[in-house]
PDB file of N, CA and C in Angstrom:
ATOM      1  N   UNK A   1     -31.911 -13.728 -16.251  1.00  0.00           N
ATOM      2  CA  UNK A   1     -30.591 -13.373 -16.699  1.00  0.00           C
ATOM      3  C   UNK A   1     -29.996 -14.572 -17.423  1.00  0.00           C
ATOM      4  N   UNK A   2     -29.516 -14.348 -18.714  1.00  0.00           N
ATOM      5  CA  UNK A   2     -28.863 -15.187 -19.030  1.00  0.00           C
ATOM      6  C   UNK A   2     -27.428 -15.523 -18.937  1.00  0.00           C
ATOM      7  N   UNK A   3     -26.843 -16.742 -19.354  1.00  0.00           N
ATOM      8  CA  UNK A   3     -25.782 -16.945 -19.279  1.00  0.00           C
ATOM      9  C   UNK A   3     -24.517 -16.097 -19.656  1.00  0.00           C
ATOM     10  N   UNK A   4     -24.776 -15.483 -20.761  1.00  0.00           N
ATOM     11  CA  UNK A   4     -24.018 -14.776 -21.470  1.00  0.00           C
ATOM     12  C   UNK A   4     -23.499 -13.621 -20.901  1.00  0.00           C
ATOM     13  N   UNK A   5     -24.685 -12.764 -20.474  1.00  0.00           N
ATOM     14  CA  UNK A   5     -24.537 -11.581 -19.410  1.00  0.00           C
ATOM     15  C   UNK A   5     -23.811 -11.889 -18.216  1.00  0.00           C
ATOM     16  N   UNK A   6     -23.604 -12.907 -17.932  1.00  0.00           N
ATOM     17  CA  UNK A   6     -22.586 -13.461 -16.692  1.00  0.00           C
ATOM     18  C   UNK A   6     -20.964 -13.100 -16.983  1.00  0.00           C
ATOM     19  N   UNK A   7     -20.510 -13.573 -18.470  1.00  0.00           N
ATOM     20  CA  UNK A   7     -19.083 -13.723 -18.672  1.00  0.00           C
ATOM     21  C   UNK A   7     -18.773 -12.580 -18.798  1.00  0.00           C
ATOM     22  N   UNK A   8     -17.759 -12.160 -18.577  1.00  0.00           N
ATOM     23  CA  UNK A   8     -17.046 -11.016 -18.671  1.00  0.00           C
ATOM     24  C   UNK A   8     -16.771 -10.919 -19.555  1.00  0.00           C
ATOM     25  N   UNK A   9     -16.705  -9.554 -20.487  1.00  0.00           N
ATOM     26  CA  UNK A   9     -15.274  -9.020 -21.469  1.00  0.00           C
ATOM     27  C   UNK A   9     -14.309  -9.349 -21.784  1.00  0.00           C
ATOM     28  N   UNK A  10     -13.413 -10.377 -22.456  1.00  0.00           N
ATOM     29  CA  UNK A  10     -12.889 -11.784 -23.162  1.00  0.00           C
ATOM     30  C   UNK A  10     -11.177 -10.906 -21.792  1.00  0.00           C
ATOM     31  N   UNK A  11     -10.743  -9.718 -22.606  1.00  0.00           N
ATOM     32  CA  UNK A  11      -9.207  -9.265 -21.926  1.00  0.00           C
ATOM     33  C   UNK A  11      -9.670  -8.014 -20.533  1.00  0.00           C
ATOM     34  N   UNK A  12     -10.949  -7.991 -20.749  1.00  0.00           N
ATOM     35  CA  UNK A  12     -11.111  -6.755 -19.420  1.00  0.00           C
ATOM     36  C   UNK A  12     -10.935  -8.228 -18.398  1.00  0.00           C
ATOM     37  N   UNK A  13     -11.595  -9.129 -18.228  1.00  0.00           N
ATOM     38  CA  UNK A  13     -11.584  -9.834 -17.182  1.00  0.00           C
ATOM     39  C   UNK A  13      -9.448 -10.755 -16.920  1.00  0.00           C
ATOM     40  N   UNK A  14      -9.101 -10.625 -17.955  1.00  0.00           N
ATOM     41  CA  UNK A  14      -7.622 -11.215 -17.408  1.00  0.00           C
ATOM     42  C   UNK A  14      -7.224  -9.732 -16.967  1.00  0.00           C
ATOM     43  N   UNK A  15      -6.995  -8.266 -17.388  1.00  0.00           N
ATOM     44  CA  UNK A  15      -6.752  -7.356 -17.270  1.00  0.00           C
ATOM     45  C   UNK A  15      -6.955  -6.656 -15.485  1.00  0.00           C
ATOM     46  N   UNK A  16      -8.138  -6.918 -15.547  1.00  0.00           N
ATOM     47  CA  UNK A  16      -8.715  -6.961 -13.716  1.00  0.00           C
ATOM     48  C   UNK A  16      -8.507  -7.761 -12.964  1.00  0.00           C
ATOM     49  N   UNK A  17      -8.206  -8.841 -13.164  1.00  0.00           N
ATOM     50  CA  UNK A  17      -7.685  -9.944 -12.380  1.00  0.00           C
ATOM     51  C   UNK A  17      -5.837  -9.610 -12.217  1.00  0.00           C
ATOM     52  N   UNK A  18      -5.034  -9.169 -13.023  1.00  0.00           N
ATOM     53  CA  UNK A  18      -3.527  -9.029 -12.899  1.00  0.00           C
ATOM     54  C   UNK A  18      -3.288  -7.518 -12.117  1.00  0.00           C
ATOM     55  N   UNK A  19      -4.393  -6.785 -12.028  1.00  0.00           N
ATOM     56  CA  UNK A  19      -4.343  -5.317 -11.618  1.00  0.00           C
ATOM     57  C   UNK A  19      -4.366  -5.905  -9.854  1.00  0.00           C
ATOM     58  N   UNK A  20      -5.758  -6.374  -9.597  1.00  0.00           N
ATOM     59  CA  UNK A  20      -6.108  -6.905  -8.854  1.00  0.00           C
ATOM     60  C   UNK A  20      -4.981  -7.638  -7.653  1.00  0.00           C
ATOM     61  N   UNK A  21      -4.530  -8.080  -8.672  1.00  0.00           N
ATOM     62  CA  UNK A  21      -3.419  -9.298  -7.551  1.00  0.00           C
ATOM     63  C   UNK A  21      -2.225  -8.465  -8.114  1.00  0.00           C
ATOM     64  N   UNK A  22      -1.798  -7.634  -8.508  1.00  0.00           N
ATOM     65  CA  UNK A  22      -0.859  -6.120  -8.142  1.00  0.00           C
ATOM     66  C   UNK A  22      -0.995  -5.975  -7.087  1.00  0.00           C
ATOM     67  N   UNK A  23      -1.867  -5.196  -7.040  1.00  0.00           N
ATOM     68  CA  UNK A  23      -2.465  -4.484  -5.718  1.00  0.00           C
ATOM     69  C   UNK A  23      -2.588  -4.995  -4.379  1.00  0.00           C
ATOM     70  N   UNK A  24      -3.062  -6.398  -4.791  1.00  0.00           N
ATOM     71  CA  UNK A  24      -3.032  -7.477  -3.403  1.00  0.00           C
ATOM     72  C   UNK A  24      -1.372  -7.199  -2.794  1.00  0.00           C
ATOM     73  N   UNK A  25      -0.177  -7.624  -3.702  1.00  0.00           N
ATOM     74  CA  UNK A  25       0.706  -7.939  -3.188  1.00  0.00           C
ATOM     75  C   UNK A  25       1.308  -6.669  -3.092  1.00  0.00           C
ATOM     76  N   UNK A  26       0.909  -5.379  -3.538  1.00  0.00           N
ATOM     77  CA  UNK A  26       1.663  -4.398  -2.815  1.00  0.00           C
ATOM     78  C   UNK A  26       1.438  -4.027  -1.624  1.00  0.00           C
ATOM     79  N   UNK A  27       0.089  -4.644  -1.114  1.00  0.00           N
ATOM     80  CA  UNK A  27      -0.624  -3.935   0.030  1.00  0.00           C
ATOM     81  C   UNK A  27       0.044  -5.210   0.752  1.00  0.00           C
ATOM     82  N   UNK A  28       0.005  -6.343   0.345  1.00  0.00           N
ATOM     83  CA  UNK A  28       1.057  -7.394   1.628  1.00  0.00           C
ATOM     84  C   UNK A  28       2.574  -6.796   1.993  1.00  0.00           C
ATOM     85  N   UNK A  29       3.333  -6.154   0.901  1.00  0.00           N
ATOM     86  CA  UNK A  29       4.475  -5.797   0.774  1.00  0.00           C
ATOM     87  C   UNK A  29       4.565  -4.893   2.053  1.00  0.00           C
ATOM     88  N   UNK A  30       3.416  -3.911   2.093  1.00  0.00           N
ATOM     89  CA  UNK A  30       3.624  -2.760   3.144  1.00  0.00           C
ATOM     90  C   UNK A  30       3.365  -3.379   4.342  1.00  0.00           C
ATOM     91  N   UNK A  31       2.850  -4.668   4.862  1.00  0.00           N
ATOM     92  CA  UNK A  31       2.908  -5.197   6.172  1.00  0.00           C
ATOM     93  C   UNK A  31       3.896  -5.745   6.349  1.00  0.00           C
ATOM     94  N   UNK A  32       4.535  -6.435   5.233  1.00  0.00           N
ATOM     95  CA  UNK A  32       5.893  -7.623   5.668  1.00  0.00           C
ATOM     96  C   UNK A  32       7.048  -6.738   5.156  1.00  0.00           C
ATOM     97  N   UNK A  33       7.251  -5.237   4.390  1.00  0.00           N
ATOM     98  CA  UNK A  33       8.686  -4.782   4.306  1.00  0.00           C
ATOM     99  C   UNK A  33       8.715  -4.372   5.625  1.00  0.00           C
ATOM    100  N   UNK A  34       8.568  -3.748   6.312  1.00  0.00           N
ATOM    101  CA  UNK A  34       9.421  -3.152   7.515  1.00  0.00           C
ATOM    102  C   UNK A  34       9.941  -4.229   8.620  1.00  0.00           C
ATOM    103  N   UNK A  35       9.702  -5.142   8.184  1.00  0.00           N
ATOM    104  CA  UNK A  35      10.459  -6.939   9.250  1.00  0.00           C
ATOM    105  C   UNK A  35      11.790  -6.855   8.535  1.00  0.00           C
ATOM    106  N   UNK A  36      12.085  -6.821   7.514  1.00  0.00           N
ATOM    107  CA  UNK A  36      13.032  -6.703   7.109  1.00  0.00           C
ATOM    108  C   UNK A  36      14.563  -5.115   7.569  1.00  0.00           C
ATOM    109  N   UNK A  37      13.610  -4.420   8.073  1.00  0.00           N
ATOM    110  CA  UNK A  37      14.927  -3.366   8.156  1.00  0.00           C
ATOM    111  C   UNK A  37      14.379  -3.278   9.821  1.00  0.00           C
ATOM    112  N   UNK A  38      13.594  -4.205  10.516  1.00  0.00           N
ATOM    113  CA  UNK A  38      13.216  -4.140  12.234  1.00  0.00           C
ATOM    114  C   UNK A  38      14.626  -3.543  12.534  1.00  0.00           C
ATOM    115  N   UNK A  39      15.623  -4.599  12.440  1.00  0.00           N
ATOM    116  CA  UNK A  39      16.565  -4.516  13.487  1.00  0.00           C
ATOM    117  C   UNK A  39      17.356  -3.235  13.230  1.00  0.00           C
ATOM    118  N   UNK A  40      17.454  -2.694  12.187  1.00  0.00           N
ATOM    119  CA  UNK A  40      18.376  -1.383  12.179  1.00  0.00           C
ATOM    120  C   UNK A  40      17.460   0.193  12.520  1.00  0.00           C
ATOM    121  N   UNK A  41      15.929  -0.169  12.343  1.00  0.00           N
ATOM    122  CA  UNK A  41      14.925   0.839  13.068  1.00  0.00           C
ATOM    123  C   UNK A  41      15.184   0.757  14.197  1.00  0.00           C
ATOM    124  N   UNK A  42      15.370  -0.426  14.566  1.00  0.00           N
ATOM    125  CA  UNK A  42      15.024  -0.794  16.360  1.00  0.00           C
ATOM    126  C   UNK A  42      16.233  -0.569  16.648  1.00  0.00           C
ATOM    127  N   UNK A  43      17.379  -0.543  16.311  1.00  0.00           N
ATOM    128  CA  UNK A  43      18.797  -0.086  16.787  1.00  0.00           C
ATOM    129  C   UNK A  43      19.061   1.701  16.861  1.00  0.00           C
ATOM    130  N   UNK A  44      18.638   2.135  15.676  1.00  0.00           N
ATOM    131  CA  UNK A  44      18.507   3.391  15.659  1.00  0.00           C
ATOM    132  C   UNK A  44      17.666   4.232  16.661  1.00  0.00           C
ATOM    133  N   UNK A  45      16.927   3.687  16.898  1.00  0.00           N
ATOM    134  CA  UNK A  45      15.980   4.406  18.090  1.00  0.00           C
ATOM    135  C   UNK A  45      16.036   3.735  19.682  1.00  0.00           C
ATOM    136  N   UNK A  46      17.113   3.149  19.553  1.00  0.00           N
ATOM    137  CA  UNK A  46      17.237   2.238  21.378  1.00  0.00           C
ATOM    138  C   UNK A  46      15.869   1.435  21.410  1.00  0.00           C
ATOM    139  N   UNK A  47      15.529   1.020  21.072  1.00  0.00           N
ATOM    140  CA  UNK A  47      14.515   0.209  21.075  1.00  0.00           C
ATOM    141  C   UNK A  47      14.911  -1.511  21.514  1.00  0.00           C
ATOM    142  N   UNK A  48      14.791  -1.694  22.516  1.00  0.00           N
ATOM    143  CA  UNK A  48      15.234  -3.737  22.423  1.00  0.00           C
ATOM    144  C   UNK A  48      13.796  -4.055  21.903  1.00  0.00           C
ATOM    145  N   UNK A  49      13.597  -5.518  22.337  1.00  0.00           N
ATOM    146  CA  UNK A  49      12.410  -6.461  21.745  1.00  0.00           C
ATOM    147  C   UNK A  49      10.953  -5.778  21.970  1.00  0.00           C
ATOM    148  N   UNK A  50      11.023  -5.217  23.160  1.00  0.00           N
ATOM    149  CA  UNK A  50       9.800  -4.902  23.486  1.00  0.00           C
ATOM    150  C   UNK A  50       9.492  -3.394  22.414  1.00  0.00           C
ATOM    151  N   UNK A  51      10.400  -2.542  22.390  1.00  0.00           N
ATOM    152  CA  UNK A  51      10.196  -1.760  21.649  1.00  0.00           C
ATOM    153  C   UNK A  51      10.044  -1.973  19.823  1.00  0.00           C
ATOM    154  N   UNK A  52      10.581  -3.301  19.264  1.00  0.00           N
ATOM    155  CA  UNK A  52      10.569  -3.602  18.489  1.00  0.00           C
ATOM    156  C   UNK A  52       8.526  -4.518  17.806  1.00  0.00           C
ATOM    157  N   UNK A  53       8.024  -4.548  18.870  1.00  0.00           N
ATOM    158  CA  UNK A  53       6.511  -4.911  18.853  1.00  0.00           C
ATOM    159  C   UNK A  53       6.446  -3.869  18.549  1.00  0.00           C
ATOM    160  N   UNK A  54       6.809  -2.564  19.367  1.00  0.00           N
ATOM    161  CA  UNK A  54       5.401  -1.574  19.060  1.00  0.00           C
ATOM    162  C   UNK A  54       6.122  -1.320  17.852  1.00  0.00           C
ATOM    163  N   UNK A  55       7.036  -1.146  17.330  1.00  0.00           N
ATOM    164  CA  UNK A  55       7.041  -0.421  16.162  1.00  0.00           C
ATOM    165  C   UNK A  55       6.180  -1.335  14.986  1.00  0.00           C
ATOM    166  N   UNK A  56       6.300  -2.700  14.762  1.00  0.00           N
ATOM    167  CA  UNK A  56       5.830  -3.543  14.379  1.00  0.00           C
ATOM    168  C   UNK A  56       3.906  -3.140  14.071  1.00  0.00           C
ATOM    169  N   UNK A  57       3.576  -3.109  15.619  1.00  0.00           N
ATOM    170  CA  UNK A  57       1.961  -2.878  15.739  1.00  0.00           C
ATOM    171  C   UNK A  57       1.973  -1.373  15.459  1.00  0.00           C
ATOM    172  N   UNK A  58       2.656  -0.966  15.697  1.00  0.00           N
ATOM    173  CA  UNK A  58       2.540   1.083  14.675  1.00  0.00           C
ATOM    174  C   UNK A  58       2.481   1.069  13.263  1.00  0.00           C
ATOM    175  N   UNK A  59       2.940   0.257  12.612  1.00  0.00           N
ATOM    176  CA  UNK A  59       3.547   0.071  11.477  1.00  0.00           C
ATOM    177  C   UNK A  59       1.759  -0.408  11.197  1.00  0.00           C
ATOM    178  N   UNK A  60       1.620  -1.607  11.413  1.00  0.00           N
ATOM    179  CA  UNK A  60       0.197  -2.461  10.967  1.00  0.00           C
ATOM    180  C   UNK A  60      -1.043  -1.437  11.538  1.00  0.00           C
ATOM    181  N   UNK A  61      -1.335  -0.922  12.082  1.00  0.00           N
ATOM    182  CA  UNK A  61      -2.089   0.390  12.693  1.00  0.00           C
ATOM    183  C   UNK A  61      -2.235   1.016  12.371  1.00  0.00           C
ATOM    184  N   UNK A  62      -1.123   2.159  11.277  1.00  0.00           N
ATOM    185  CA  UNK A  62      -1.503   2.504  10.429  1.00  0.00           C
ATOM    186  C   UNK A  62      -2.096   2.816   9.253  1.00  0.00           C
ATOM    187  N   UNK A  63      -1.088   1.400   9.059  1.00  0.00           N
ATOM    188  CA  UNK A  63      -1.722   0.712   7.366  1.00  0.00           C
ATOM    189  C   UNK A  63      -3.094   0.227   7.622  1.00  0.00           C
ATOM    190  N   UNK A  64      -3.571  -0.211   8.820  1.00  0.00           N
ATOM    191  CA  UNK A  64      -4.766  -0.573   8.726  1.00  0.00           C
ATOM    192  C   UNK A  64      -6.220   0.387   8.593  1.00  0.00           C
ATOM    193  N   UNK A  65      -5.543   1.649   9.809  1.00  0.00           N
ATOM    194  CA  UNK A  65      -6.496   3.113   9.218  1.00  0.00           C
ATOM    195  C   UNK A  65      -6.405   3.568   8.168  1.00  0.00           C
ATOM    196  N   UNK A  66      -5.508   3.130   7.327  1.00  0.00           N
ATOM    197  CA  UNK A  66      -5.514   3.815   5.934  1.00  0.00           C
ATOM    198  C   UNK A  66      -6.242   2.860   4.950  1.00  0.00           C
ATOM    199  N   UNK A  67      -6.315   1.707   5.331  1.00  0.00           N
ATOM    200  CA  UNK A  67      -6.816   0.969   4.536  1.00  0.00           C
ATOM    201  C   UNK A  67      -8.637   1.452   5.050  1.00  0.00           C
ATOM    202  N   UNK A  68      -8.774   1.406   6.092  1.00  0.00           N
ATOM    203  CA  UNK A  68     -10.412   1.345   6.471  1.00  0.00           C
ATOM    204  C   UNK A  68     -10.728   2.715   5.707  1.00  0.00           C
ATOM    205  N   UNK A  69     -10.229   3.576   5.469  1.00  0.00           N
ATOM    206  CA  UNK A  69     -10.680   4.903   5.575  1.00  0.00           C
ATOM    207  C   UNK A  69     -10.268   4.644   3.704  1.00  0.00           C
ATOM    208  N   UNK A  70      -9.659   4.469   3.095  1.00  0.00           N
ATOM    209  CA  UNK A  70      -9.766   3.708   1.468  1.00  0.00           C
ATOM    210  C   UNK A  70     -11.114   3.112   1.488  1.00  0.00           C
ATOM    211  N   UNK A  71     -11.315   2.369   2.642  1.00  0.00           N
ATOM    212  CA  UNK A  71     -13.058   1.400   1.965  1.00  0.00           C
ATOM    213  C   UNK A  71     -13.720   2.278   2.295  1.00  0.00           C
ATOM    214  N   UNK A  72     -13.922   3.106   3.278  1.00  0.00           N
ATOM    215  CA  UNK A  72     -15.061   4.451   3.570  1.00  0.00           C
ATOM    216  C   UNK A  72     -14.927   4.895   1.950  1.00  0.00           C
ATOM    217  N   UNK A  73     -13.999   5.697   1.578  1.00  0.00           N
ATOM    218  CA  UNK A  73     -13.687   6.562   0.334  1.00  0.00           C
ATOM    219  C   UNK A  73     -14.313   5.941  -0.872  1.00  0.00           C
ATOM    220  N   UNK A  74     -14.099   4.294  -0.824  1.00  0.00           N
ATOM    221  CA  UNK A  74     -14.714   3.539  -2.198  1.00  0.00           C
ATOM    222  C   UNK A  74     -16.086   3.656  -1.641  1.00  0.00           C
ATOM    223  N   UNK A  75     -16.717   3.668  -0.686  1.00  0.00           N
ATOM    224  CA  UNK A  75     -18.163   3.349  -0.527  1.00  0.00           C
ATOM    225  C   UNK A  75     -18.841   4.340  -0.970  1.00  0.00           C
ATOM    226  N   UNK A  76     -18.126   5.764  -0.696  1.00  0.00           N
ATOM    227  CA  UNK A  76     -18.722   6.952  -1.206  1.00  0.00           C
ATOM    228  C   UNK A  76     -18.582   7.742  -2.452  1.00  0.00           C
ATOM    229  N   UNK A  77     -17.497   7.298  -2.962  1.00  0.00           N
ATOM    230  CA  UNK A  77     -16.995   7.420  -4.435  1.00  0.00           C
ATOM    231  C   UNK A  77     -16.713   6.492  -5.335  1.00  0.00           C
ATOM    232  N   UNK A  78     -16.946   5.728  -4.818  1.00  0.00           N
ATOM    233  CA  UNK A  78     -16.930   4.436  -5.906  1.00  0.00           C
ATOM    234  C   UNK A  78     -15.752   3.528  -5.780  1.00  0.00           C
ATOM    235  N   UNK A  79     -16.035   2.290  -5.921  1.00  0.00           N
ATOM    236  CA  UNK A  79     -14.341   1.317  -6.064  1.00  0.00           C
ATOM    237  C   UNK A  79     -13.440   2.033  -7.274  1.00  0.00           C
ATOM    238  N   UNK A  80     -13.571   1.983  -8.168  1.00  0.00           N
ATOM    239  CA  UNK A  80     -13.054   2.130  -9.506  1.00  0.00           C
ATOM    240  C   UNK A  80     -12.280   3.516  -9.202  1.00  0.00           C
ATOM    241  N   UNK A  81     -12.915   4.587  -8.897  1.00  0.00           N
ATOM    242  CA  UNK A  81     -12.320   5.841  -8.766  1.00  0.00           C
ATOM    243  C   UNK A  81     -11.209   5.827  -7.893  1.00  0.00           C
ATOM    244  N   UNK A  82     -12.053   5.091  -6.807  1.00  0.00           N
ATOM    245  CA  UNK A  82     -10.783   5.272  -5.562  1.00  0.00           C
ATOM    246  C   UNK A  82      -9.465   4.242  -5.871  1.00  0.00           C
ATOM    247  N   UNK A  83      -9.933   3.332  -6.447  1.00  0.00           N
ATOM    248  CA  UNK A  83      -8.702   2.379  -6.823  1.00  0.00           C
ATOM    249  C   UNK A  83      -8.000   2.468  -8.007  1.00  0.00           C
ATOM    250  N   UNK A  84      -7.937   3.920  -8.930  1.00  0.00           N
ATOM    251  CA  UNK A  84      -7.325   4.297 -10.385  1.00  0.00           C
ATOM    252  C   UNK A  84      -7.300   5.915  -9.688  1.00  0.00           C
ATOM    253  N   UNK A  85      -7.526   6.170  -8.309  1.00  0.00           N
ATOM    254  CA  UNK A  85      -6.773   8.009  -8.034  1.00  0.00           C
ATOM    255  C   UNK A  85      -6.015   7.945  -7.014  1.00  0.00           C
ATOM    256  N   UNK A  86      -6.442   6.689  -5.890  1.00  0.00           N
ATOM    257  CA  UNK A  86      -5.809   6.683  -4.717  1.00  0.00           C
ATOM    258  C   UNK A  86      -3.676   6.876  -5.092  1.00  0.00           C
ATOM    259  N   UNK A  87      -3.368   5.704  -5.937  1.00  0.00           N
ATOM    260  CA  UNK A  87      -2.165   5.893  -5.676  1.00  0.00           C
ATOM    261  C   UNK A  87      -1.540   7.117  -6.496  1.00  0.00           C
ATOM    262  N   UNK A  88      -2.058   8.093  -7.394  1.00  0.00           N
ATOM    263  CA  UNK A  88      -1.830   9.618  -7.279  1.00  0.00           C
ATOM    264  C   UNK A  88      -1.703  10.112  -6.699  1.00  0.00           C
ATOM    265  N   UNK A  89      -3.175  10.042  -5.376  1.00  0.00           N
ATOM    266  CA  UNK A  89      -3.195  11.345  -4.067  1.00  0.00           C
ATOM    267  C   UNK A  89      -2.352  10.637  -3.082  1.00  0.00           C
ATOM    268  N   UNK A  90      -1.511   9.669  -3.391  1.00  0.00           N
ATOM    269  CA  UNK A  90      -0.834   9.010  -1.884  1.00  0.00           C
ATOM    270  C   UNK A  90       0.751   9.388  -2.194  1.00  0.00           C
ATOM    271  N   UNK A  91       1.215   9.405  -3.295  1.00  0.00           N
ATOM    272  CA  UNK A  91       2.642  10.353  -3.802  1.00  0.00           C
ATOM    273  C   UNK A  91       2.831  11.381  -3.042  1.00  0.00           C
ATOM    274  N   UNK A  92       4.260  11.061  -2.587  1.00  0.00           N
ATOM    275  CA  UNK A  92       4.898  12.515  -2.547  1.00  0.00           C
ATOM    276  C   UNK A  92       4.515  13.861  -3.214  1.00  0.00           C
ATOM    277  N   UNK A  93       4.576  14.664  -2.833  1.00  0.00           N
ATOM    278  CA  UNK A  93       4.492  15.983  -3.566  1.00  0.00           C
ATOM    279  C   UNK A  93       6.042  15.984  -4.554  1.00  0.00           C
ATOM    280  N   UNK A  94       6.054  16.372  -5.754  1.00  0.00           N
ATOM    281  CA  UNK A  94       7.217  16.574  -6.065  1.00  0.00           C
ATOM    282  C   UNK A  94       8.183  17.458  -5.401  1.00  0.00           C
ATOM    283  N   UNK A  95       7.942  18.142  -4.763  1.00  0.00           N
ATOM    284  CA  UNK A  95       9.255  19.016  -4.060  1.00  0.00           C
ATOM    285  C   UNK A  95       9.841  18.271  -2.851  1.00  0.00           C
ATOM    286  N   UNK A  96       9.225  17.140  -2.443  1.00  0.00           N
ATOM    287  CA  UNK A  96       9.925  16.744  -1.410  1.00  0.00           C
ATOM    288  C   UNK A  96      11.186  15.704  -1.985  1.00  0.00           C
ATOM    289  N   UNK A  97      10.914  15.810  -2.979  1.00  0.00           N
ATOM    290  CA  UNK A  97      11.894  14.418  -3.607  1.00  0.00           C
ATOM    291  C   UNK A  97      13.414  15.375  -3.523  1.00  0.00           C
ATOM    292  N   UNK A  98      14.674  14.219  -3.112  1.00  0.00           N
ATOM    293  CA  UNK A  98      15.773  14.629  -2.891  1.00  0.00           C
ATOM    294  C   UNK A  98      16.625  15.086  -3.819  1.00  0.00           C
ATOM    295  N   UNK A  99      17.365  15.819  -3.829  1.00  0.00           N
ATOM    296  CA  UNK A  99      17.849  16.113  -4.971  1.00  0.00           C
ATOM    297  C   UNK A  99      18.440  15.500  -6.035  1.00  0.00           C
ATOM    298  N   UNK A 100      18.767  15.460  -7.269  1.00  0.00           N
ATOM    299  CA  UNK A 100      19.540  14.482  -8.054  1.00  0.00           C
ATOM    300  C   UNK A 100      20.713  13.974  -7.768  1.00  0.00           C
ATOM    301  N   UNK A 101      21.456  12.844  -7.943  1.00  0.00           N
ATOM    302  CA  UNK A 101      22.414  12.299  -8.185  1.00  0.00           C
ATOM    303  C   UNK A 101      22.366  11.902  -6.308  1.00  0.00           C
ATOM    304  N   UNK A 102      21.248  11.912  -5.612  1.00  0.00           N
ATOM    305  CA  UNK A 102      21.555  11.163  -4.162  1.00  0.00           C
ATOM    306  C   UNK A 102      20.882  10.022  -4.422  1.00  0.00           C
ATOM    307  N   UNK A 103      21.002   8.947  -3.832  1.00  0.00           N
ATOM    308  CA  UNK A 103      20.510   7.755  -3.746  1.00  0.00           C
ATOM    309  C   UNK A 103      19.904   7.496  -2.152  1.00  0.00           C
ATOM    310  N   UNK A 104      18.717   7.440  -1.763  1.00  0.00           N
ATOM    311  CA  UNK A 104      18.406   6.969  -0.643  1.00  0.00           C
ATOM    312  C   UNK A 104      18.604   8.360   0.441  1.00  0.00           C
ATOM    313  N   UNK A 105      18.265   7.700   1.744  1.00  0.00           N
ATOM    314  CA  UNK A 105      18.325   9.116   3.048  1.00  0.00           C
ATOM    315  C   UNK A 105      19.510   8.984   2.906  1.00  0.00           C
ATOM    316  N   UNK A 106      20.173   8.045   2.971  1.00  0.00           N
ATOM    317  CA  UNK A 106      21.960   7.698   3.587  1.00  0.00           C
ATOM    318  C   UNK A 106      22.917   8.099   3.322  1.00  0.00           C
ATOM    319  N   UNK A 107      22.549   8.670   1.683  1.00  0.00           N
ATOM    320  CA  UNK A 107      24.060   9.128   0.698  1.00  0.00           C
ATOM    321  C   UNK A 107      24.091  10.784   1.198  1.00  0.00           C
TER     322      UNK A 107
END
């Protein structure tokens, strides 16, 4: 093999690399956003400290079966497919979306 066959595609390789570390930090986002609204989950549901773990380890438990069962899905369909359909099939259905002019559960 030569050298040449090594380098990547001059903009596919910056292109995969910025997708790439997208993706990294949305998938950190979904472990570290819910620390941020703990205390008004954990107020809303009577929850003190101890109840505030499990929601914490529910939260990461999930995301983590969803993540294992994403690498099952790439192993059997490919990385590429599963990582350019997954966040399609993970959307809402459009009918669940709230009606216009509300903002958020709250309004």
């Amino acid at each position: 093999m030569d050298a040449q066959a090594l380098e990547p595609a001059g903009g596919r390789a910056l292109v995969t690399l910025v997708v790439t570390c997208v993706a990294t930090l949305l998938a950190l986002m979904n472990y570290t956003a819910p620390m941020t609204v703990l205390a008004e989950v954990a107020a809303g549901l009577g929850a003190g400290l101890g109840g505030q773990t499990w929601i914490l380890n529910g939260i990461a438990l999930g995301l983590a079966a969803l993540l294992l069962t994403a690498g099952s899905l790439a192993d059997n369909h490919g990385r590429k497919r599963v990582f350019v359909l997954a966040p399609w099939r993970c959307r809402p259905p459009r009918w669940s979306a709230p009606p216009r002019g509300r903002r958020g559960c709250s309004s």
